[in-house]
Protein backbone atom coordinates (compact mmCIF):
# COMPACT_ATOMS: atom_id res chain seq x y z
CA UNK A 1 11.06 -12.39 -15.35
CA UNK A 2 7.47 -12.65 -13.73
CA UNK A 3 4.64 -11.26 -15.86
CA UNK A 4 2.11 -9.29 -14.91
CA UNK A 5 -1.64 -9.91 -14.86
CA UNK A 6 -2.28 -7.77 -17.95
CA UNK A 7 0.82 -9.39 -19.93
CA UNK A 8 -0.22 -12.68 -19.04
CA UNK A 9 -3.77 -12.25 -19.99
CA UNK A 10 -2.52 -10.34 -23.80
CA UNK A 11 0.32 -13.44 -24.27
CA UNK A 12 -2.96 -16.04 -23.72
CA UNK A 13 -5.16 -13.96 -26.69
CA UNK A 14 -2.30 -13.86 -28.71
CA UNK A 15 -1.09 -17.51 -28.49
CA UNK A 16 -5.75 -18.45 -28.77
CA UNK A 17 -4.97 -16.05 -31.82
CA UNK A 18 -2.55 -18.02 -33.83
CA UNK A 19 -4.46 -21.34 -32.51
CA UNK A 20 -7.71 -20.22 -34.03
CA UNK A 21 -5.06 -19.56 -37.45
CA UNK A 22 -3.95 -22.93 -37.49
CA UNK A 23 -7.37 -24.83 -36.60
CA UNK A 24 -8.90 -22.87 -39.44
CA UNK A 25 -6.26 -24.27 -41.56
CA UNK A 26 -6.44 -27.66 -40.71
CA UNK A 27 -10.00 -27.91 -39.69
CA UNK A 28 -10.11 -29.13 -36.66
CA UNK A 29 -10.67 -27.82 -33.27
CA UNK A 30 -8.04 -26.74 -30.18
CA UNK A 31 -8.00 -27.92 -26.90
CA UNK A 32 -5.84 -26.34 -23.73
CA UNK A 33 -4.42 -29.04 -21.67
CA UNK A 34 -2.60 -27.04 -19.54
CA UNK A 35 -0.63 -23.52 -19.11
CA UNK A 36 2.85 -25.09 -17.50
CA UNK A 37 4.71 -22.25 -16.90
CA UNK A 38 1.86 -21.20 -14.08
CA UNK A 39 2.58 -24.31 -12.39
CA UNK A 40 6.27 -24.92 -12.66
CA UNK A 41 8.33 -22.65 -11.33
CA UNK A 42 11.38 -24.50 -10.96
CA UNK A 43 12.61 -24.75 -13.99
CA UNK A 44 12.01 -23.78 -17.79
CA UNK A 45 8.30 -24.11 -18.65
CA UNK A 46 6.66 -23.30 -21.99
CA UNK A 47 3.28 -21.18 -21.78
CA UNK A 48 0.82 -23.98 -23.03
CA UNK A 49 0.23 -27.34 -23.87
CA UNK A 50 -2.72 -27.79 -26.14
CA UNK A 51 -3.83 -31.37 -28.39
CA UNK A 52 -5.45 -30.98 -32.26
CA UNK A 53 -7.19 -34.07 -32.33
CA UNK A 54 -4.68 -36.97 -30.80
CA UNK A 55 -1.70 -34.77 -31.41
CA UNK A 56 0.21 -32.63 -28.66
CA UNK A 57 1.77 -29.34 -28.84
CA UNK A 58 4.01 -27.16 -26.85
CA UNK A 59 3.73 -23.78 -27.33
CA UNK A 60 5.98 -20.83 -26.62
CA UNK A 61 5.53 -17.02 -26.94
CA UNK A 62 7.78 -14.68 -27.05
CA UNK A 63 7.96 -10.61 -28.13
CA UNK A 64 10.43 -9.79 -30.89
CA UNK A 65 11.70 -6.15 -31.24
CA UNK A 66 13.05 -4.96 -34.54
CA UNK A 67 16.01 -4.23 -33.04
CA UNK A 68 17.38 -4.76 -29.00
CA UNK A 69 16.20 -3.01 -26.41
CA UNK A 70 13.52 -1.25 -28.55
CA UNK A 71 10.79 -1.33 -25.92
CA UNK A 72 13.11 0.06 -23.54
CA UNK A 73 13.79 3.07 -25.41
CA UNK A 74 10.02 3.37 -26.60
CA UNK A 75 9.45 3.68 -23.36
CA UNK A 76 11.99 6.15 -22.10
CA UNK A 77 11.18 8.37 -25.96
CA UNK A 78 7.47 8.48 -24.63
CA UNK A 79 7.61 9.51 -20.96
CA UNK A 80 10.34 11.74 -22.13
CA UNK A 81 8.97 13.82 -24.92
CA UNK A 82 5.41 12.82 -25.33
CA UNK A 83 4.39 15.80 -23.10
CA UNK A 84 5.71 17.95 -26.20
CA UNK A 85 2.88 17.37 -28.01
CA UNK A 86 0.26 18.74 -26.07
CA UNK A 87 2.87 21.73 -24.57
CA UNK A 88 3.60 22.99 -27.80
CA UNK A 89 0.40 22.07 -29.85
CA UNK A 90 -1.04 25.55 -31.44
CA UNK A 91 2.10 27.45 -30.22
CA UNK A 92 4.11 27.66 -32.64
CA UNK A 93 4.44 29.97 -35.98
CA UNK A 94 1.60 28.83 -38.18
CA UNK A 95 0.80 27.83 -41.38
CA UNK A 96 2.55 24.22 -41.12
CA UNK A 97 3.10 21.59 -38.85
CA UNK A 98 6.29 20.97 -36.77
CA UNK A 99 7.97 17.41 -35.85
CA UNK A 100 10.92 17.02 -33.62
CA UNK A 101 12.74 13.93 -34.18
CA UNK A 102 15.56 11.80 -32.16
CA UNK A 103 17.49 9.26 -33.24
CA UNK A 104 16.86 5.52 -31.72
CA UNK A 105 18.46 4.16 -28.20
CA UNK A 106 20.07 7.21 -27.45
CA UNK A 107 17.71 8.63 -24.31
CA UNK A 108 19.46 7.02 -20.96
CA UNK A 109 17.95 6.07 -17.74
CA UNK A 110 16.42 9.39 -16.31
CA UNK A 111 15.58 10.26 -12.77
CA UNK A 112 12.72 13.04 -12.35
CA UNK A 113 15.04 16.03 -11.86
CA UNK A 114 17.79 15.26 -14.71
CA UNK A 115 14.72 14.25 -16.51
CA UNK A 116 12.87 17.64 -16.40
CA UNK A 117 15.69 19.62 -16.85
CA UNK A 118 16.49 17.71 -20.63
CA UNK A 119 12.83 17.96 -21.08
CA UNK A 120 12.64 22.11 -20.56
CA UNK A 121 15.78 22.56 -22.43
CA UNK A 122 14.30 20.67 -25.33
CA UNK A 123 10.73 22.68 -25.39
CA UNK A 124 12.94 25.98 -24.81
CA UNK A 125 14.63 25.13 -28.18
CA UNK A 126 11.95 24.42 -29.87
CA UNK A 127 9.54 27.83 -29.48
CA UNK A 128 13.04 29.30 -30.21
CA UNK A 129 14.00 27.46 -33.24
CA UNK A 130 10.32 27.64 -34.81
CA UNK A 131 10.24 30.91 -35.97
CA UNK A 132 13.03 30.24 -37.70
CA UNK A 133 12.52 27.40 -40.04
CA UNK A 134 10.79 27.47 -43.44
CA UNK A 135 8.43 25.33 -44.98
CA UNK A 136 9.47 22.20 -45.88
CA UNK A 137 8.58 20.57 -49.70
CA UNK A 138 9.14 19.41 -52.80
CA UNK A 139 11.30 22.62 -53.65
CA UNK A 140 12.63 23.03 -50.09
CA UNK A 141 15.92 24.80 -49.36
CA UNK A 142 16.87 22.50 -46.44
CA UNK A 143 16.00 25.63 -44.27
CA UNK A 144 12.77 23.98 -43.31
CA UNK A 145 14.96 22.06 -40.34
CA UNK A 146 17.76 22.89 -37.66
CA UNK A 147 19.68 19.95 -36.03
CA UNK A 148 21.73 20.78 -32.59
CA UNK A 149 23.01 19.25 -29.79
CA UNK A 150 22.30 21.98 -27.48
CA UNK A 151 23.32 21.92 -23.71
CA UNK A 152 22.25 19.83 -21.29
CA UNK A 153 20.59 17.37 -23.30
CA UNK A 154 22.61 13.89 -24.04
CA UNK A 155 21.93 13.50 -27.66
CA UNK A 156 21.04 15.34 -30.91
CA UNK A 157 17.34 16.63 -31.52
CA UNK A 158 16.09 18.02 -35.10
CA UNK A 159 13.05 19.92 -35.51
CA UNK A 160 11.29 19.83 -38.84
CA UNK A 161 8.58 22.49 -40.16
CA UNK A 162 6.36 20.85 -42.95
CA UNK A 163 3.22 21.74 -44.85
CA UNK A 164 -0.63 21.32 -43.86
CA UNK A 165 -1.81 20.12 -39.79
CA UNK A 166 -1.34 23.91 -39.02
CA UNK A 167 -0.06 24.11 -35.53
CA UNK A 168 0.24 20.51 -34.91
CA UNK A 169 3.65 19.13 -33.04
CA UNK A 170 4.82 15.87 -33.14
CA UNK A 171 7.75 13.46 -31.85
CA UNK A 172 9.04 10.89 -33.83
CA UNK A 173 12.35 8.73 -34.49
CA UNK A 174 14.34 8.22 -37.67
CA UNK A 175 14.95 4.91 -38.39
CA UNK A 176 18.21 2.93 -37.02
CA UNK A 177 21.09 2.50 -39.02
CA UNK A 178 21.68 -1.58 -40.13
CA UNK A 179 18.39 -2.48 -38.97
CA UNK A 180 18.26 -5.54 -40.79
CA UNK A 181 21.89 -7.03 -38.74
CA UNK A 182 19.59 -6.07 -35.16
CA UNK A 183 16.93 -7.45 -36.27
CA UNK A 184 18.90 -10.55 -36.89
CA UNK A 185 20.17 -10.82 -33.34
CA UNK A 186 16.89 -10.09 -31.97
CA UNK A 187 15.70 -13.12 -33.77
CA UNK A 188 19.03 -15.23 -32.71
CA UNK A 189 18.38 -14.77 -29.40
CA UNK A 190 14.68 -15.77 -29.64
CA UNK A 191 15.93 -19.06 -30.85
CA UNK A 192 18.76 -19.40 -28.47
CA UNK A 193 16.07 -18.57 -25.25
CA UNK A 194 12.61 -19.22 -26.11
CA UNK A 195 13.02 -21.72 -28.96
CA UNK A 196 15.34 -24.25 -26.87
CA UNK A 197 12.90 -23.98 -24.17
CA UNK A 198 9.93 -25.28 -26.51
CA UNK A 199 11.98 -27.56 -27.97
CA UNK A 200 12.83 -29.86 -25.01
CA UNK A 201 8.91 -30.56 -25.21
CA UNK A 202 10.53 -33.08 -27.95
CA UNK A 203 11.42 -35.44 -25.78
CA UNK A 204 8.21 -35.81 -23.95
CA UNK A 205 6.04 -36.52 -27.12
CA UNK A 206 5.04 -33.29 -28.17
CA UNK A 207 5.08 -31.14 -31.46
CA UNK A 208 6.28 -27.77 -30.82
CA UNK A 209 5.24 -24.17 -31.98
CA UNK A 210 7.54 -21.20 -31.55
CA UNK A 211 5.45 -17.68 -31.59
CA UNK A 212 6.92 -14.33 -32.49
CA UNK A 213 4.77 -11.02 -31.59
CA UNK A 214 5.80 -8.34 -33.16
CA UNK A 215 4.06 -5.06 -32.26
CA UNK A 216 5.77 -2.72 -35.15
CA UNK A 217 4.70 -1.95 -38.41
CA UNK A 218 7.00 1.27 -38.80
CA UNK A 219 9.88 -0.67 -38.74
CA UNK A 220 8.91 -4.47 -39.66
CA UNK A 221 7.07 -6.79 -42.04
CA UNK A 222 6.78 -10.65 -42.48
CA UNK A 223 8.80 -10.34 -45.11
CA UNK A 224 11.35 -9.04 -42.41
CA UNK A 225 11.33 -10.76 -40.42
CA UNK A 226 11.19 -14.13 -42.19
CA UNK A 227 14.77 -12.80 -43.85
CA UNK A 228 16.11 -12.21 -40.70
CA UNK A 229 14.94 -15.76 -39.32
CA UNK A 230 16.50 -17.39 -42.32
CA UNK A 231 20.23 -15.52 -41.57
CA UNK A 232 20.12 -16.21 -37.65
CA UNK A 233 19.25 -20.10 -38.73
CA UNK A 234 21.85 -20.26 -40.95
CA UNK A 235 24.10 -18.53 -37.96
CA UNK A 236 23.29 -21.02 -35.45
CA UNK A 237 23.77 -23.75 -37.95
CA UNK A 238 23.40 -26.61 -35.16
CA UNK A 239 20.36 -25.33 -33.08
CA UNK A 240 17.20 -27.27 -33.16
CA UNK A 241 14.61 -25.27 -33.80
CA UNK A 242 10.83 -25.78 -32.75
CA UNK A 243 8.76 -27.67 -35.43
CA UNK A 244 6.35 -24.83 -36.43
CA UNK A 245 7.14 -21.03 -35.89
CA UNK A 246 4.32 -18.33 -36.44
CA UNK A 247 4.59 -14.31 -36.66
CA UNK A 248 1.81 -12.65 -35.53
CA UNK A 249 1.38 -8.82 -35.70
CA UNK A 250 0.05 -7.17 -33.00
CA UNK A 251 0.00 -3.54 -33.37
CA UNK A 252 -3.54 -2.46 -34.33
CA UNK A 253 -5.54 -4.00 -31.67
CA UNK A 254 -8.15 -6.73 -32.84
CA UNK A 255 -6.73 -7.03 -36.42
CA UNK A 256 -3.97 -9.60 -35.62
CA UNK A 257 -2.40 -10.55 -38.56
CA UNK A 258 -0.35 -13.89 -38.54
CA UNK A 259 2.09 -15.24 -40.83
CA UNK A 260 3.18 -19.22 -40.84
CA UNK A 261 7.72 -18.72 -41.35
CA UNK A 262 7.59 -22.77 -40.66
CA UNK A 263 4.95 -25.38 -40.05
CA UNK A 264 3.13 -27.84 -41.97
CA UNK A 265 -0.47 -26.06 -41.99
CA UNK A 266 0.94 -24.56 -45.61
């Protein structure tokens, strides 16, 4: 798939990112020879070449969900019921705060008018559910919530009341069940796509680096992800896998964190 302009120009920081990580490490300045994958468009191409010194690298980035087709369904959750939060802010029974909450992966491909129609069924529920609820707590009697799958809409929705934020309304997602076996094939097909790709560089000389951007601190860690990189390894048993592979976090903008799962900076 072609990138964009604006994806191109985020995978480039990113990649400079975990560049700057590993000259700091080894002290000694980065250069770009070339970005391959502008150039070639005939067949696989990684997205840089760069040299430390008189060595050679290859490297590959790639975007990692914690689980498949999570940016997908971000995407469909926000455009979907993001307009909640301003509709129903301050108009609902006060003291307390209110969040509705979906499961994961379960909004399908909308058009405007099928779209709209979920979407006023789901505020109508709400202002009529609200009065309703108690306040949720330590002590609470489970009445602080109401769960339904009310007509018209294609999955279940639960709206919770809790203490404090008076008036404020929220969306949100509960967790996915064995997150930890998705995350896993996430990571598998990483490998399997991206990692082959960099890995070819082999042949031609080159040491290759294998980047993972995750943009999800909700649902992952390094620690997460370096688990479920170890199990889809020991999966694949027979894949070659680049030389060095680097995590980098992503979410809060200009405080990258990156994390080295294999290279030889460490």
């Amino acid at each position: 798939m072609k990138k964009n302009n604006k994806s191109k120009l985020h995978e480039k920081k990113v990649i400079k990112e975990v560049l700057k990580y590993i000259s700091k490490k080894i002290n000694q300045p980065y250069r770009i020879i070339s970005y391959p994958d502008e150039v070639n468009r005939n067949s696989p191409a990684c997205d840089m070449l760069v040299s430390f010194g008189d060595k050679k690298f290859a490297i590959e980035h790639t975007s990692i969900d914690s689980i498949p087709n999570q940016r997908r369904d971000s995407n469909r959750f926000i455009k979907l019921l993001s307009p909640l939060e301003n509709e129903l802010d301050n108009k609902l029974p006060m003291p307390g705060h209110y969040q509705l909450v979906i499961d994961m992966d379960v909004i399908p491909a909308l058009n405007r008018s099928n779209g709209s129609k979920i979407y006023q069924s789901i505020k109508d529920w709400c202002i009529k559910i609200a009065p309703t609820l108690s306040m949720g707590g330590t002590h609470s009697d489970k009445k602080h919530f109401a769960r339904d799958r009310i007509p018209g809409v294609p999955f279940k929705i639960t709206l919770y009341k809790w203490p404090r934020r008076d008036g404020e309304f929220r969306i949100a997602r509960f967790s996915p069940e064995q997150i930890e076996e998705k995350r896993e094939e996430v990571l598998k097909q990483a490998l399997c796509s991206r990692g082959e790709k960099v890995v070819n560089y082999k042949k031609k000389g080159y040491r290759t680096i294998l980047i993972l951007e995750s943009n999800d601190r909700a649902l992952a860690n390094f620690s997460d992800i370096e688990n479920a990189l170890n199990n889809a390894v020991e999966e694949l048993k027979n894949i070659e896998l680049p030389d060095e592979i680097y995590s980098i976090e992503t979410e809060i903008e200009d405080d990258y964190e990156i994390y080295c799962l294999k290279c030889f900076v460490e």
